[in-house]
N, C-alpha and C. Protein backbone atom coordinates (compact mmCIF):
# COMPACT_ATOMS: atom_id res chain seq x y z
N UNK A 1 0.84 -1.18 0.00
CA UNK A 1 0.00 0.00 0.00
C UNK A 1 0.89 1.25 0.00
N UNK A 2 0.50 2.45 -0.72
CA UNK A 2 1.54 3.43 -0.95
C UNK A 2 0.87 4.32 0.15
N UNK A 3 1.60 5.00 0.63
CA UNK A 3 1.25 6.24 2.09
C UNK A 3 1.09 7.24 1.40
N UNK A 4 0.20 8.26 2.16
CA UNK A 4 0.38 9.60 1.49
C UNK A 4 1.64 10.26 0.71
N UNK A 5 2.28 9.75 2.03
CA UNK A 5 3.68 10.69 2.32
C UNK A 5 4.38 10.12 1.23
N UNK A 6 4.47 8.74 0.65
CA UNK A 6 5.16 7.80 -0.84
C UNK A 6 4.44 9.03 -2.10
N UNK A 7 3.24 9.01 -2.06
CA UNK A 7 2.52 9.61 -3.41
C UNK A 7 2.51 11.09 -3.43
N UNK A 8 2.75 11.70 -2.38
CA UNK A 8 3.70 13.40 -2.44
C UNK A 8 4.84 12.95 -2.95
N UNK A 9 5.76 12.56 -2.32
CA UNK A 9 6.84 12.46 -2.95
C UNK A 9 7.41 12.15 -4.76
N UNK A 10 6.19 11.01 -4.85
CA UNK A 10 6.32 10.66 -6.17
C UNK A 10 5.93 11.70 -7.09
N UNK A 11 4.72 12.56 -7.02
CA UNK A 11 4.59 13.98 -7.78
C UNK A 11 5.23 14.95 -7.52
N UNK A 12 6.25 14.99 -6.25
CA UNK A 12 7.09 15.97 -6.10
C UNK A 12 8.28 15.65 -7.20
N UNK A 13 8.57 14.19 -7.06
CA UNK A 13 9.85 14.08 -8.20
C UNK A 13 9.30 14.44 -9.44
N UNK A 14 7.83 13.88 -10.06
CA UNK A 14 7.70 14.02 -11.39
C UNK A 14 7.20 15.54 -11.83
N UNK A 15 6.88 16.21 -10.68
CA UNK A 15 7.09 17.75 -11.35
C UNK A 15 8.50 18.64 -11.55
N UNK A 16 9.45 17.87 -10.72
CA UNK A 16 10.72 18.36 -11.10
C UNK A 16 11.28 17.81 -11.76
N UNK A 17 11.35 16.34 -12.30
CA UNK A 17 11.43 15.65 -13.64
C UNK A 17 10.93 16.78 -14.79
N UNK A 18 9.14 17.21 -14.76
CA UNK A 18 8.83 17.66 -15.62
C UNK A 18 9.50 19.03 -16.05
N UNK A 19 9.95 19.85 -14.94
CA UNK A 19 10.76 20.97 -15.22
C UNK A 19 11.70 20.66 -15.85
N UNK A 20 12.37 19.68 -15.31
CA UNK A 20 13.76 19.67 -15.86
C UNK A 20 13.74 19.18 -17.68
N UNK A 21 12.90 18.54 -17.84
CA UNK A 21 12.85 18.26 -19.09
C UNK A 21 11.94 19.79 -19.98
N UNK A 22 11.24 20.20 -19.54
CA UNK A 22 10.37 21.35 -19.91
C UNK A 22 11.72 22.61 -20.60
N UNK A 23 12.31 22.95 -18.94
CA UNK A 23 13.70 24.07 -19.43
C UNK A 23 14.59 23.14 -20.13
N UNK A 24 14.94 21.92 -20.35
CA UNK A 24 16.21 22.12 -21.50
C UNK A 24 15.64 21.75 -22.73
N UNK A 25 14.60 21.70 -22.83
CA UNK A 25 13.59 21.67 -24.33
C UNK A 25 13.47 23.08 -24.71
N UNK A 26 13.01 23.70 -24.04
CA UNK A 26 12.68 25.32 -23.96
C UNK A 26 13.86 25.97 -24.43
N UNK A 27 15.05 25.97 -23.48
CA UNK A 27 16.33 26.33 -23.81
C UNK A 27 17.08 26.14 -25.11
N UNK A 28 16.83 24.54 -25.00
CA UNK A 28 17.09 24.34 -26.35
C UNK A 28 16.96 24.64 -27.54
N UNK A 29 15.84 24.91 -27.75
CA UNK A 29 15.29 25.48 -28.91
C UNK A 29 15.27 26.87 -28.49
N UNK A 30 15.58 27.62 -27.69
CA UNK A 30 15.90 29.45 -27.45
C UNK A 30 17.46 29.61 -27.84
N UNK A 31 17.91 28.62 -27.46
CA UNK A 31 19.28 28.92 -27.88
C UNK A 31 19.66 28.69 -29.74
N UNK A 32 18.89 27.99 -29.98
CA UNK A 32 19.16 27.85 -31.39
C UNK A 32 18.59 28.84 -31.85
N UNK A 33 17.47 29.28 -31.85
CA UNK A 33 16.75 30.78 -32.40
C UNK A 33 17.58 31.61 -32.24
N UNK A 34 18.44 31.90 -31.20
CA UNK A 34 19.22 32.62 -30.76
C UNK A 34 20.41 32.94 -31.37
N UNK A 35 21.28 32.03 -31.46
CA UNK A 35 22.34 31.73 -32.72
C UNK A 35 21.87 31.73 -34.40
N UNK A 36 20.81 31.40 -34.51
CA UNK A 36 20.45 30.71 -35.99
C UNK A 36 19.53 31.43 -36.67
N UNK A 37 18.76 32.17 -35.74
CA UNK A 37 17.29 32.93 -36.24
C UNK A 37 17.56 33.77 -37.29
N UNK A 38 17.03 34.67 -37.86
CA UNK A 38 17.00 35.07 -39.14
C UNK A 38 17.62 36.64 -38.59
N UNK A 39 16.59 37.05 -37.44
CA UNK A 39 16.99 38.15 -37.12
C UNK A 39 17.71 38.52 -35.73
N UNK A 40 18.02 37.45 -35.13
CA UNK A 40 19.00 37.07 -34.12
C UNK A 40 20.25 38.27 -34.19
N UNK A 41 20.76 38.12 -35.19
CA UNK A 41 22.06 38.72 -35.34
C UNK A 41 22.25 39.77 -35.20
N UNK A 42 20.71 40.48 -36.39
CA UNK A 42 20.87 42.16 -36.42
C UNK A 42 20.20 42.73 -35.07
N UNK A 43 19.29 41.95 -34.17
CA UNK A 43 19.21 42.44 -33.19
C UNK A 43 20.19 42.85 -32.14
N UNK A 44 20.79 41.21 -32.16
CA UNK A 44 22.34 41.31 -31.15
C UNK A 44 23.20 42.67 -31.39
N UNK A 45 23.53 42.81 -32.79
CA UNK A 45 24.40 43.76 -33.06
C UNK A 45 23.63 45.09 -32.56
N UNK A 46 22.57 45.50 -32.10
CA UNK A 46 21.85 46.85 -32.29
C UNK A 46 22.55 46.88 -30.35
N UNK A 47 22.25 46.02 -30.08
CA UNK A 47 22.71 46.08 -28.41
C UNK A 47 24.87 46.62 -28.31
N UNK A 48 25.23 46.59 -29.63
CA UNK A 48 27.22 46.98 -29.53
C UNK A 48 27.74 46.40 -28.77
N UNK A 49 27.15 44.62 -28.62
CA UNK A 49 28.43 43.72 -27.89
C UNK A 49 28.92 43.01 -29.22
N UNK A 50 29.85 42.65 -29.09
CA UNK A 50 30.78 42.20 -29.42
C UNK A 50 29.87 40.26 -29.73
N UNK A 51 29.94 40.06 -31.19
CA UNK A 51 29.27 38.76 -31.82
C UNK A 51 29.60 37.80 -30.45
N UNK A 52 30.86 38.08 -30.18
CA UNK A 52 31.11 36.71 -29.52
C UNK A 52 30.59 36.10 -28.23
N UNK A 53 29.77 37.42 -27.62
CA UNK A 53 29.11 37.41 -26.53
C UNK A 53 28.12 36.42 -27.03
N UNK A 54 27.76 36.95 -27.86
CA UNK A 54 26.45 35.87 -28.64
C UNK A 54 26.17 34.55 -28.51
N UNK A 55 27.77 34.56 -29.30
CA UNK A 55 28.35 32.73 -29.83
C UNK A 55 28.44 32.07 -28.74
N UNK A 56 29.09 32.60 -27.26
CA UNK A 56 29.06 32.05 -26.07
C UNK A 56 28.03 31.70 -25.10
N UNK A 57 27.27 33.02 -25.26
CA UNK A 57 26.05 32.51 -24.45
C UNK A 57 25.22 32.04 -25.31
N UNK A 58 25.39 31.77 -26.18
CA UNK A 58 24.07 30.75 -27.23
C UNK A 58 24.57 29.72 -27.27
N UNK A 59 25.99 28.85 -27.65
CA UNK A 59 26.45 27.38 -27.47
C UNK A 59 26.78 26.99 -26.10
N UNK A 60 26.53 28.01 -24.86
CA UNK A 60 26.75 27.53 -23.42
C UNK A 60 25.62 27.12 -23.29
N UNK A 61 24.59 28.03 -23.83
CA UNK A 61 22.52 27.40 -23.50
C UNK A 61 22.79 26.19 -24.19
N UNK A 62 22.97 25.57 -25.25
CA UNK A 62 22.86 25.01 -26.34
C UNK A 62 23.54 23.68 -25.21
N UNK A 63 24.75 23.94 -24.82
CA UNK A 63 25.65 22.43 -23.59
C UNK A 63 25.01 22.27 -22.64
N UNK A 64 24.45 23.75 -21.95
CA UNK A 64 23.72 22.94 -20.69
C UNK A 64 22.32 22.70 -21.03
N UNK A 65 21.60 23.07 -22.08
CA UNK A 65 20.17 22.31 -22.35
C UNK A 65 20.51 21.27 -22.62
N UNK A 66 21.46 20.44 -22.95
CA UNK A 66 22.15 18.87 -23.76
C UNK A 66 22.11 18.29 -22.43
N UNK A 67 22.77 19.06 -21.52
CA UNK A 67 23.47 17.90 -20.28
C UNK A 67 22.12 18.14 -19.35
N UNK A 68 21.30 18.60 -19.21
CA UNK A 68 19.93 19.10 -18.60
C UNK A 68 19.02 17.71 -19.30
N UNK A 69 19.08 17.60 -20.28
CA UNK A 69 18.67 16.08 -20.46
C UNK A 69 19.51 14.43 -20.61
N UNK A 70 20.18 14.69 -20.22
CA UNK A 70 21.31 13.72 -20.02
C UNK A 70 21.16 12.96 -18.22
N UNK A 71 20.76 12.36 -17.80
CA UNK A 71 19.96 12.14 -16.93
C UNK A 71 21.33 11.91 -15.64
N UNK A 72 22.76 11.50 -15.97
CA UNK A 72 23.90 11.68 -15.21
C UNK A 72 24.55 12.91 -15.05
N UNK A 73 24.14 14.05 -16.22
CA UNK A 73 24.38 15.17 -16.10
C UNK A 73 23.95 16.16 -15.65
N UNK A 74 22.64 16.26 -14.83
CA UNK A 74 21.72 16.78 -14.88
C UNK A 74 22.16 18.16 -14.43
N UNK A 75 22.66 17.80 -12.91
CA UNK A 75 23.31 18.76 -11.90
C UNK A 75 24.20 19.51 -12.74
N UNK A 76 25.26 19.09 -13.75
CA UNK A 76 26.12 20.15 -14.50
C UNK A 76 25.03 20.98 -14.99
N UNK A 77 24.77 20.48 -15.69
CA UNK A 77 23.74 21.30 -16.79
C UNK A 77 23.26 22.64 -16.37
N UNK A 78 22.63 21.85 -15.28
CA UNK A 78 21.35 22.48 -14.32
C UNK A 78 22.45 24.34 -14.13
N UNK A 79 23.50 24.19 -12.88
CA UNK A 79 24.23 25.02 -12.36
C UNK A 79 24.99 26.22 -13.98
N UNK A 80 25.30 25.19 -14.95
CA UNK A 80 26.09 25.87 -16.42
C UNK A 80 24.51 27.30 -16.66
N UNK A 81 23.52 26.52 -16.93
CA UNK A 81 22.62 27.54 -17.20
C UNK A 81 22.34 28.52 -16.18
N UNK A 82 22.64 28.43 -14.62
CA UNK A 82 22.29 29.34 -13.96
C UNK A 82 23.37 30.62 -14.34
N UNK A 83 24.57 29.86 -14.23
CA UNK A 83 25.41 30.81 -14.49
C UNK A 83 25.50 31.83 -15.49
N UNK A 84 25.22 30.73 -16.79
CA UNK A 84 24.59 31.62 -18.02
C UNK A 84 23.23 32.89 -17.55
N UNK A 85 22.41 32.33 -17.05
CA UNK A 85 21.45 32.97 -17.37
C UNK A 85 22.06 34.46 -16.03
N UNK A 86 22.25 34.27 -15.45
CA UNK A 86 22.81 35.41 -14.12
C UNK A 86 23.85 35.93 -15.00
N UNK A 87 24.45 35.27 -16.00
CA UNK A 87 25.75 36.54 -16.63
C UNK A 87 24.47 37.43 -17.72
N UNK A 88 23.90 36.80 -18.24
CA UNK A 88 22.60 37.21 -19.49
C UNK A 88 22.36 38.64 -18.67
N UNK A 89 21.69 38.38 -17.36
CA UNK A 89 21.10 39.28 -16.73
C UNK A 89 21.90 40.42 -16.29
N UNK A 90 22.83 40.34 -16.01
CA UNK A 90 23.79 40.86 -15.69
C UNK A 90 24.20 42.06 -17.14
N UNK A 91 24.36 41.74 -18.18
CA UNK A 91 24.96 41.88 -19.08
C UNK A 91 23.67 43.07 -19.46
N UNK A 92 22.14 42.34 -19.53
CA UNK A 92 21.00 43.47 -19.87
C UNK A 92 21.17 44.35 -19.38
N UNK A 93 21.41 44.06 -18.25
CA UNK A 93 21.13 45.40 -16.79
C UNK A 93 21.63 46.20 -17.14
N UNK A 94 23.58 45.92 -17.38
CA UNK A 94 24.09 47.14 -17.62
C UNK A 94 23.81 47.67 -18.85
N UNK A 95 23.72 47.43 -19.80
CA UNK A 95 23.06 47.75 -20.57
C UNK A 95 22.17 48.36 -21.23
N UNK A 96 20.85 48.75 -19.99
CA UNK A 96 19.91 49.33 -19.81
C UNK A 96 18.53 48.60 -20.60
N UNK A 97 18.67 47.18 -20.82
CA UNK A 97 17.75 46.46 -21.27
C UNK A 97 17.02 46.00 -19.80
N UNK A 98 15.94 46.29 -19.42
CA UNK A 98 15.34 46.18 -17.87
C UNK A 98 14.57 45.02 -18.20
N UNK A 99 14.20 44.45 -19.31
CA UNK A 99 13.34 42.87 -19.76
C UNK A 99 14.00 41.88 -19.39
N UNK A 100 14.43 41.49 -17.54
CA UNK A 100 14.76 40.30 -17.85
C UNK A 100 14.12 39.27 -17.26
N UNK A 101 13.00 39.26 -17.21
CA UNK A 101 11.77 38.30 -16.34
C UNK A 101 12.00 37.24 -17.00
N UNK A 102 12.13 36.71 -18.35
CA UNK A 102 12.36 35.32 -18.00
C UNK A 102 13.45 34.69 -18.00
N UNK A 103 14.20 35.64 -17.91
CA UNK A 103 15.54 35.26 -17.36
C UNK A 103 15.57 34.84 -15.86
N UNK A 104 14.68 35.55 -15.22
CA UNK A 104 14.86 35.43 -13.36
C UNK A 104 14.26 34.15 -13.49
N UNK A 105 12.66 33.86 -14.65
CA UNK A 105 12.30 32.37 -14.14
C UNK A 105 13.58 31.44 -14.64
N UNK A 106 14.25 31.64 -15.89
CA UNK A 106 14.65 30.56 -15.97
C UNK A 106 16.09 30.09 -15.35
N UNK A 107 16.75 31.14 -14.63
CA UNK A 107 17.29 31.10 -13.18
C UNK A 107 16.72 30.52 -12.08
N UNK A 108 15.68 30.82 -11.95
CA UNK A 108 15.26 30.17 -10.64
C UNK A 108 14.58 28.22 -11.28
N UNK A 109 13.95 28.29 -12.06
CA UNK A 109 14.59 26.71 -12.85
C UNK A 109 15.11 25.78 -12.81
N UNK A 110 16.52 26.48 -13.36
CA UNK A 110 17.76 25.99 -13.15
C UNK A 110 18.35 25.69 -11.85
N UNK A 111 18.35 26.72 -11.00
CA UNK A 111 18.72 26.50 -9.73
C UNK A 111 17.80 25.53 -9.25
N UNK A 112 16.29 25.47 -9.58
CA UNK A 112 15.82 24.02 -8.57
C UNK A 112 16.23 23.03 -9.24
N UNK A 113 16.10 22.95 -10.36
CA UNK A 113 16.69 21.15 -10.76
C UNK A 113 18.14 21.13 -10.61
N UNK A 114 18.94 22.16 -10.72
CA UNK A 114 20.37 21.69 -9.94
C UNK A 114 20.51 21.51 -8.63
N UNK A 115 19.77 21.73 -8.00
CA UNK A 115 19.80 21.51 -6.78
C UNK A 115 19.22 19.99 -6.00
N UNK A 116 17.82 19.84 -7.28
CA UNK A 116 17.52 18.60 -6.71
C UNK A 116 18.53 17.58 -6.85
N UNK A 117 19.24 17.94 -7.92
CA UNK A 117 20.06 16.63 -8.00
C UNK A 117 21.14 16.49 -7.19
N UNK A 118 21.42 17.77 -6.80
CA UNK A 118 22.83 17.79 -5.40
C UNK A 118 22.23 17.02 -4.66
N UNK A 119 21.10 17.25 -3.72
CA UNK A 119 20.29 16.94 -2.50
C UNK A 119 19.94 15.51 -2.85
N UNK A 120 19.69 15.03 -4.41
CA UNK A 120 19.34 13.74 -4.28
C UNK A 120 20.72 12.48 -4.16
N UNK A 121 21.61 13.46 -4.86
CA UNK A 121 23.11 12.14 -4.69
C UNK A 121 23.42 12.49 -3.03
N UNK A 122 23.48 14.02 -2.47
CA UNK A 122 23.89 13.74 -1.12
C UNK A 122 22.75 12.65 -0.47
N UNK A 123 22.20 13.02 -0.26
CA UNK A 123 20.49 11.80 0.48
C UNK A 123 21.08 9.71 -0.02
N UNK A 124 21.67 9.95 -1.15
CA UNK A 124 21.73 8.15 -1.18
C UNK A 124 22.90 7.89 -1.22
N UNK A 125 23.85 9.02 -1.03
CA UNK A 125 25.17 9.01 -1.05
C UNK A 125 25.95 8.55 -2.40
N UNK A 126 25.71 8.95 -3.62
CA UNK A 126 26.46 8.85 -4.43
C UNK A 126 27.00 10.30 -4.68
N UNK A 127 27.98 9.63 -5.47
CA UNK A 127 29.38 10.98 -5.85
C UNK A 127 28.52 11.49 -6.99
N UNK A 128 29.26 12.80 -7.29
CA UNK A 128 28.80 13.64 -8.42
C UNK A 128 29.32 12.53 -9.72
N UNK A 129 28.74 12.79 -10.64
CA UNK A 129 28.82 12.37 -11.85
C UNK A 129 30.08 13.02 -12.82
């Protein structure tokens, strides 16, 4: 017989399963629009950074949406995009681009599914991947 307390748990994992697969689908395909889109480029350039800012934070989304579904990788992944997305934000701000709401969600995201997966290898005691 399953306990309450078994069948919370089990929809607690499969909604953070579902995130985690949700943002590196999402990502995934933002980061390729991003790099690839038609008008990607001439937008980037209207902001006067430098292409390569681009190329970096679009093939860093592009590694950690990969390792975000990679089910041993998760935790890299997870932490690569926070970082990304907190330099993204970072980068608007000064900038004077003040749009970065879904940047904060998909920071805060990232940070829970990297986190679940810290908390779940510390809890059964396996090493990082």
């Amino acid at each position: 017989m399953i306990t309450a307390h078994e069948k919370a748990a089990y929809r607690f994992t499969f909604a953070l399963t579902a995130l985690q697969w949700s943002l590196g689908i999402v990502i995934l395909i933002e980061a390729a629009l991003f790099l690839f889109g038609p008008e990607s480029r001439h937008d980037f350039a209207s902001t006067h950074m430098p292409n390569a800012i681009r190329m970096i934070l679009g093939w860093g989304e592009i590694v950690g949406a990969l390792l975000l579904l990679v089910p041993r990788t998760v935790s890299r992944g997870g932490w690569l995009l926070l970082t990304l997305f907190l330099f993204a934000i970072v980068l608007h701000l000064l900038h004077g681009i003040s749009n970065v709401g879904s940047l904060v969600i998909y920071s805060a995201a990232a940070w829970v599914v990297a986190s679940k997966e810290s908390v779940k290898r510390r809890s059964t005691g396996v090493s990082g991947a």
